[in-house]
N, C-alpha and C. Protein backbone atom coordinates (compact mmCIF):
# COMPACT_ATOMS: atom_id res chain seq x y z
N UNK A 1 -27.32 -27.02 0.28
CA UNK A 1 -26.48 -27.71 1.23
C UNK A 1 -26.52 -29.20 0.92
N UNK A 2 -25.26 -30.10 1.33
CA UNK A 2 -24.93 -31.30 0.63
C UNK A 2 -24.41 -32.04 2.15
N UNK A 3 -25.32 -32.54 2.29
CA UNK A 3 -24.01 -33.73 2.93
C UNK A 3 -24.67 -35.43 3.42
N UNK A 4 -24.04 -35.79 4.01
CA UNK A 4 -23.94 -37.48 3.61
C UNK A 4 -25.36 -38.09 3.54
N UNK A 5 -26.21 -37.12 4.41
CA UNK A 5 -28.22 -37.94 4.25
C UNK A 5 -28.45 -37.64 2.95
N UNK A 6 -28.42 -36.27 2.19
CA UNK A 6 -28.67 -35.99 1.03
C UNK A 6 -27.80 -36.66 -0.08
N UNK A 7 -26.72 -37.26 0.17
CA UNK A 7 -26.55 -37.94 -0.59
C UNK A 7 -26.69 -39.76 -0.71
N UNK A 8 -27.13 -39.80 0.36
CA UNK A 8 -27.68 -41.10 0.35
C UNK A 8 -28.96 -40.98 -0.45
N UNK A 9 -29.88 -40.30 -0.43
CA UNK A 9 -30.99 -39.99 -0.53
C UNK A 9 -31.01 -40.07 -1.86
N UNK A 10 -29.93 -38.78 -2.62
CA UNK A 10 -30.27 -38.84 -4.20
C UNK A 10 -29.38 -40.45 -5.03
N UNK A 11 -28.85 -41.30 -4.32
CA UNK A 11 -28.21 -43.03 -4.61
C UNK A 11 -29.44 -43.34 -4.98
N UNK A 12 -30.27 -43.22 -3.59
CA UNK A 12 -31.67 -44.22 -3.73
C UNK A 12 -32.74 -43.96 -4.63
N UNK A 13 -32.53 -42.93 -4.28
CA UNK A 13 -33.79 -42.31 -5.72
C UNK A 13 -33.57 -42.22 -6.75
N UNK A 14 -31.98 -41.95 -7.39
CA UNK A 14 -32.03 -41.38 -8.93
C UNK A 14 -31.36 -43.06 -9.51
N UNK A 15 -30.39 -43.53 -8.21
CA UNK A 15 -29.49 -44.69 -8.96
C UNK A 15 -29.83 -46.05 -8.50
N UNK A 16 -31.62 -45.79 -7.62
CA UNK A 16 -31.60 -47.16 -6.95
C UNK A 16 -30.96 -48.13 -5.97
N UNK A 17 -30.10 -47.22 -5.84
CA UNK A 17 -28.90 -47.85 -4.22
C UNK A 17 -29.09 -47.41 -3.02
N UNK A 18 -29.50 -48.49 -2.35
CA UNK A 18 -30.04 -48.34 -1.29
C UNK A 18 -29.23 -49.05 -0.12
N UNK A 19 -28.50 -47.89 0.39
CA UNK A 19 -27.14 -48.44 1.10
C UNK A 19 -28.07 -49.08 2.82
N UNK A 20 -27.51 -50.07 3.68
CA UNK A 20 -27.47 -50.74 4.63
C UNK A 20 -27.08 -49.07 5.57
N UNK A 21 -27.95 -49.71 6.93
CA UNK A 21 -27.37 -48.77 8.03
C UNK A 21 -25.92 -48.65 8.14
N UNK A 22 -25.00 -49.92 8.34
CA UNK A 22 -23.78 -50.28 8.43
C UNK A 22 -23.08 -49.42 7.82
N UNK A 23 -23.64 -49.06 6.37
CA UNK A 23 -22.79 -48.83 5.01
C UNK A 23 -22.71 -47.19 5.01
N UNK A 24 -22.02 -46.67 5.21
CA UNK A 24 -22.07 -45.00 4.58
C UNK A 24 -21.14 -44.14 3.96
N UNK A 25 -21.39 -43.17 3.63
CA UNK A 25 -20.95 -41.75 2.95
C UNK A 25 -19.71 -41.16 3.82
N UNK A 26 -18.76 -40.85 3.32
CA UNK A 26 -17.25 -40.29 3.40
C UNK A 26 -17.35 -39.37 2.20
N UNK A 27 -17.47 -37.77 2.96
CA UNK A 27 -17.51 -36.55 1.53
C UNK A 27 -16.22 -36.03 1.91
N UNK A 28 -15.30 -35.72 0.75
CA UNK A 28 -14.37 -35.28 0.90
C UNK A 28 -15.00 -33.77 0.93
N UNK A 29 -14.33 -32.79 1.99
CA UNK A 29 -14.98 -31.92 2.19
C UNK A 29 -14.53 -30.19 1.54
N UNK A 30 -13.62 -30.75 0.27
CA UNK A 30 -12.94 -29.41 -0.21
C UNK A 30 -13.11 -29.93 -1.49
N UNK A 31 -13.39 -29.16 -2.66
CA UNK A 31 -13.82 -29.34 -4.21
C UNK A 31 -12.76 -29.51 -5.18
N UNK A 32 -12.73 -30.85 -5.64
CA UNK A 32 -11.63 -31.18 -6.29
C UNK A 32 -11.71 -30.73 -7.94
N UNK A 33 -10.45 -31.26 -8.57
CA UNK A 33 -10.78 -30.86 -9.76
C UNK A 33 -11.54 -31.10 -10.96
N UNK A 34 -11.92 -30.83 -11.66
CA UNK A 34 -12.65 -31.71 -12.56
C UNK A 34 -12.01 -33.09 -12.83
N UNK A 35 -12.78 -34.11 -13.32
CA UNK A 35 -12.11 -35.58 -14.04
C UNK A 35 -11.58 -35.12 -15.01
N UNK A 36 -11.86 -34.26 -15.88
CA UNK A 36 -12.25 -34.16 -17.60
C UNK A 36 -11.34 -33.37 -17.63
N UNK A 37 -10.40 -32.63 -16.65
CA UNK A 37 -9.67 -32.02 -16.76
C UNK A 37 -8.04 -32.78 -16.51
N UNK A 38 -8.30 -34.01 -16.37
CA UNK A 38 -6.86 -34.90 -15.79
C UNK A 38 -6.66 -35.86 -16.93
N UNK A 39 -5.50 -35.13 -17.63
CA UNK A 39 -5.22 -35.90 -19.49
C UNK A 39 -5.76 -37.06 -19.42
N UNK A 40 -4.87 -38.52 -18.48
CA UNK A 40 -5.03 -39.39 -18.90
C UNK A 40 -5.78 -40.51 -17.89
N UNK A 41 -6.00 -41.76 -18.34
CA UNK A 41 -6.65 -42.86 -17.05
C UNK A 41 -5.52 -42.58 -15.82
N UNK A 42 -4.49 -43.24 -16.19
CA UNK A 42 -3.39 -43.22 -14.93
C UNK A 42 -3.56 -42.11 -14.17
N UNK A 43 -3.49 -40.91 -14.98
CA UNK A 43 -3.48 -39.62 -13.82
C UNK A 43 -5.08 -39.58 -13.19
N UNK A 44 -5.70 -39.99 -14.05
CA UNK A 44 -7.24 -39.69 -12.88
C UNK A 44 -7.53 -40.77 -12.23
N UNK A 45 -6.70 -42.49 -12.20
CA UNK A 45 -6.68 -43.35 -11.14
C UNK A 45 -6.00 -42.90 -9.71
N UNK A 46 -4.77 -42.64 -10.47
CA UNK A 46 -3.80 -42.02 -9.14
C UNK A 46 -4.43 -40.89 -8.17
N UNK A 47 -5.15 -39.83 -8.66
CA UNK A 47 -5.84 -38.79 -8.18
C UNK A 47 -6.93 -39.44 -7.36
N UNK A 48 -7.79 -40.01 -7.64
CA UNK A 48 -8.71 -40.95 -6.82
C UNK A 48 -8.36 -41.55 -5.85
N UNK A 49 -7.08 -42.59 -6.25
CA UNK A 49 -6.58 -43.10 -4.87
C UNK A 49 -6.10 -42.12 -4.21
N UNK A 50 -5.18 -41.12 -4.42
CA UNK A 50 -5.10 -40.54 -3.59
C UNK A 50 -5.92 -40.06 -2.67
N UNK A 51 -6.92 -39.42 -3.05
CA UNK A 51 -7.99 -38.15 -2.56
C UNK A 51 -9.19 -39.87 -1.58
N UNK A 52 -8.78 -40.90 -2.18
CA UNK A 52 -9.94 -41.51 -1.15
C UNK A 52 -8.89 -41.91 0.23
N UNK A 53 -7.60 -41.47 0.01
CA UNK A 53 -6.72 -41.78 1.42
C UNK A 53 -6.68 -40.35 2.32
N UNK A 54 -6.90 -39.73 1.56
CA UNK A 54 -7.42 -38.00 2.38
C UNK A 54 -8.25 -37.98 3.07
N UNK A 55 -9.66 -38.79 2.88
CA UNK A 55 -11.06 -38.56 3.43
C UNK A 55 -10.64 -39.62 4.41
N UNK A 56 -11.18 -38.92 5.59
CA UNK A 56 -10.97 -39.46 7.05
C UNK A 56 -11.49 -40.86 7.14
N UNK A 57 -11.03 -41.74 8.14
CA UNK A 57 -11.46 -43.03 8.22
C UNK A 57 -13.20 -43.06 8.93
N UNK A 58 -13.12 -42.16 9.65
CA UNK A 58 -14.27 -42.16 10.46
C UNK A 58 -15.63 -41.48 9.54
N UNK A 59 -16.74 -41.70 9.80
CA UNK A 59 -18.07 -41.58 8.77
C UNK A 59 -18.29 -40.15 9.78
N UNK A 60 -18.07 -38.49 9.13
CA UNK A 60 -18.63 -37.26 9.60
C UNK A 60 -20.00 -37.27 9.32
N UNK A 61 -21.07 -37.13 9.94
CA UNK A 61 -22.60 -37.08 9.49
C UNK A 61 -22.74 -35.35 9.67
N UNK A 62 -21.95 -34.88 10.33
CA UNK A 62 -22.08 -33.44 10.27
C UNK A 62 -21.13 -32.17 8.93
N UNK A 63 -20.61 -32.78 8.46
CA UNK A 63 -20.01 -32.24 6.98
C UNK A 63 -21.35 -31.96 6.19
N UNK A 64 -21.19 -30.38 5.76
CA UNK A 64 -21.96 -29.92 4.96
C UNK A 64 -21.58 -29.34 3.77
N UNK A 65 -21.46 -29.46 2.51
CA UNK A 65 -21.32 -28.70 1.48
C UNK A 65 -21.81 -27.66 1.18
N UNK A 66 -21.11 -26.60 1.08
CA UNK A 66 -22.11 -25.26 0.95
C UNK A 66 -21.69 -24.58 -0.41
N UNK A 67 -20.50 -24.73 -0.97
CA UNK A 67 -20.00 -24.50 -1.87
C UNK A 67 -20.17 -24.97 -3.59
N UNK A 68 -20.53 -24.31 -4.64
CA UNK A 68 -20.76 -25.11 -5.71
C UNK A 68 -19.12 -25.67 -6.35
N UNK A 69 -19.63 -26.95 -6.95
CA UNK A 69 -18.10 -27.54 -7.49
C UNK A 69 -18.04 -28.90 -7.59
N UNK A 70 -17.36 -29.99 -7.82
CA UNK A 70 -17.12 -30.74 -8.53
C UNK A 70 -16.76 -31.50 -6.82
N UNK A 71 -17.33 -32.30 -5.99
CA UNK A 71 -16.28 -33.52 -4.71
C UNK A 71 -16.17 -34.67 -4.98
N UNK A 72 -15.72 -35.26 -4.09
CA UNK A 72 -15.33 -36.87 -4.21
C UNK A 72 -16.13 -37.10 -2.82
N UNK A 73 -16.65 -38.50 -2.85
CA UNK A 73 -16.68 -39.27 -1.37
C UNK A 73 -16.13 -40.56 -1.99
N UNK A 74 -16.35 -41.35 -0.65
CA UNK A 74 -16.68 -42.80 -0.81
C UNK A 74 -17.60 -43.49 0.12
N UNK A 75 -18.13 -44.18 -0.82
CA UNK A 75 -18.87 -44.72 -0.08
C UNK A 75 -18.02 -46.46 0.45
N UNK A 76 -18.60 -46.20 1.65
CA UNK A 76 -18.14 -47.92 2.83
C UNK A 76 -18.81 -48.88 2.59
N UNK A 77 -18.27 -49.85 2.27
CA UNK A 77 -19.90 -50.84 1.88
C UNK A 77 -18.90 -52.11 3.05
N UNK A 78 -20.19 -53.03 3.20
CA UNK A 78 -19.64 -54.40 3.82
C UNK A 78 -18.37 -55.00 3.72
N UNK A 79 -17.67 -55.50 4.03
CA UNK A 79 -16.54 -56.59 4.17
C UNK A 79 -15.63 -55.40 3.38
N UNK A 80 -15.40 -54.05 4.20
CA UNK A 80 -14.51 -53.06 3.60
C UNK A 80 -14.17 -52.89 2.26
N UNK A 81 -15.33 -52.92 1.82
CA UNK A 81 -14.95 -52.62 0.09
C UNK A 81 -14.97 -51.04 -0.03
N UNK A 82 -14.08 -50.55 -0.34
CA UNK A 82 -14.59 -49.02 -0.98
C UNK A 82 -14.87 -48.15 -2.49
N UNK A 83 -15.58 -47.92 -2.35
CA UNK A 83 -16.34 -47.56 -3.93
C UNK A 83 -16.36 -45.66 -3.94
N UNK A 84 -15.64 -45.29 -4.53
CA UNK A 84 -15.51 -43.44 -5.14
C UNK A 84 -16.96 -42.98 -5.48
N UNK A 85 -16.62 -42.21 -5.68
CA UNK A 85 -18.08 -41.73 -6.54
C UNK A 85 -17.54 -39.72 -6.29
N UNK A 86 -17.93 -39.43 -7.58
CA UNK A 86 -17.72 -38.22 -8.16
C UNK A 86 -18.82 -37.86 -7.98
N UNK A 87 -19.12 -36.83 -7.47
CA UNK A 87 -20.30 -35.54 -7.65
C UNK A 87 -20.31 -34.27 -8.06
N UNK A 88 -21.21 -33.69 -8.45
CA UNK A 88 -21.42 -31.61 -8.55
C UNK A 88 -22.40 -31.46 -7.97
N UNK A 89 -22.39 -30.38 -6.97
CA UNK A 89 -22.85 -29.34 -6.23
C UNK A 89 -22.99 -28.19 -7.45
N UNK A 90 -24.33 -28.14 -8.27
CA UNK A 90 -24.91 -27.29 -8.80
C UNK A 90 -25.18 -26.03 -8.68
N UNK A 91 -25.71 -25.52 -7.11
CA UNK A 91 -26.71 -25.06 -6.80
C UNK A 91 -26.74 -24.78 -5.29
N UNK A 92 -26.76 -23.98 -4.11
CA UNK A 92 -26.72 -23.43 -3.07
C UNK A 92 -27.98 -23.44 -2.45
């Protein structure tokens, strides 16, 4: 199971980011497609913006991933910056 504590959790530990209370996790909650599968930059910019205007404005702390596969979040940081981030769900 996946969702926004556990992924705060593996930022801080594996990538050293250690997000602010303020700051959090937006999981898009249905498994997108691979990157590696979208020919070119343009098409996998456009796909991103899109899919980060999908994920709700409001921060769900109750979204759980249960499914293996490839999601998107974003993460919220200060003075409304928003930053993507690609993940895989390995493992159940």
């Amino acid at each position: 199971m996946v969702d926004s504590k556990a992924l705060r959790e593996k930022l801080s530990k594996q990538l050293k980011i250690d997000l602010d209370a303020d700051e959090h996790v937006q999981i898009h909650p249905y498994p997108v497609l691979s990157l590696l599968e979208l020919e070119d930059e343009d098409t996998m910019e456009n796909f991103l913006t899109q899919t980060m205007k999908d994920i709700d404005t409001e921060k769900d702390d109750d979204l759980q991933l249960k499914q293996v596969g490839d999601y998107v979040a974003k993460i919220v940081l200060n003075g409304g910056h928003l930053v993507p981030l690609k993940f895989t769900v390995m493992k159940r």
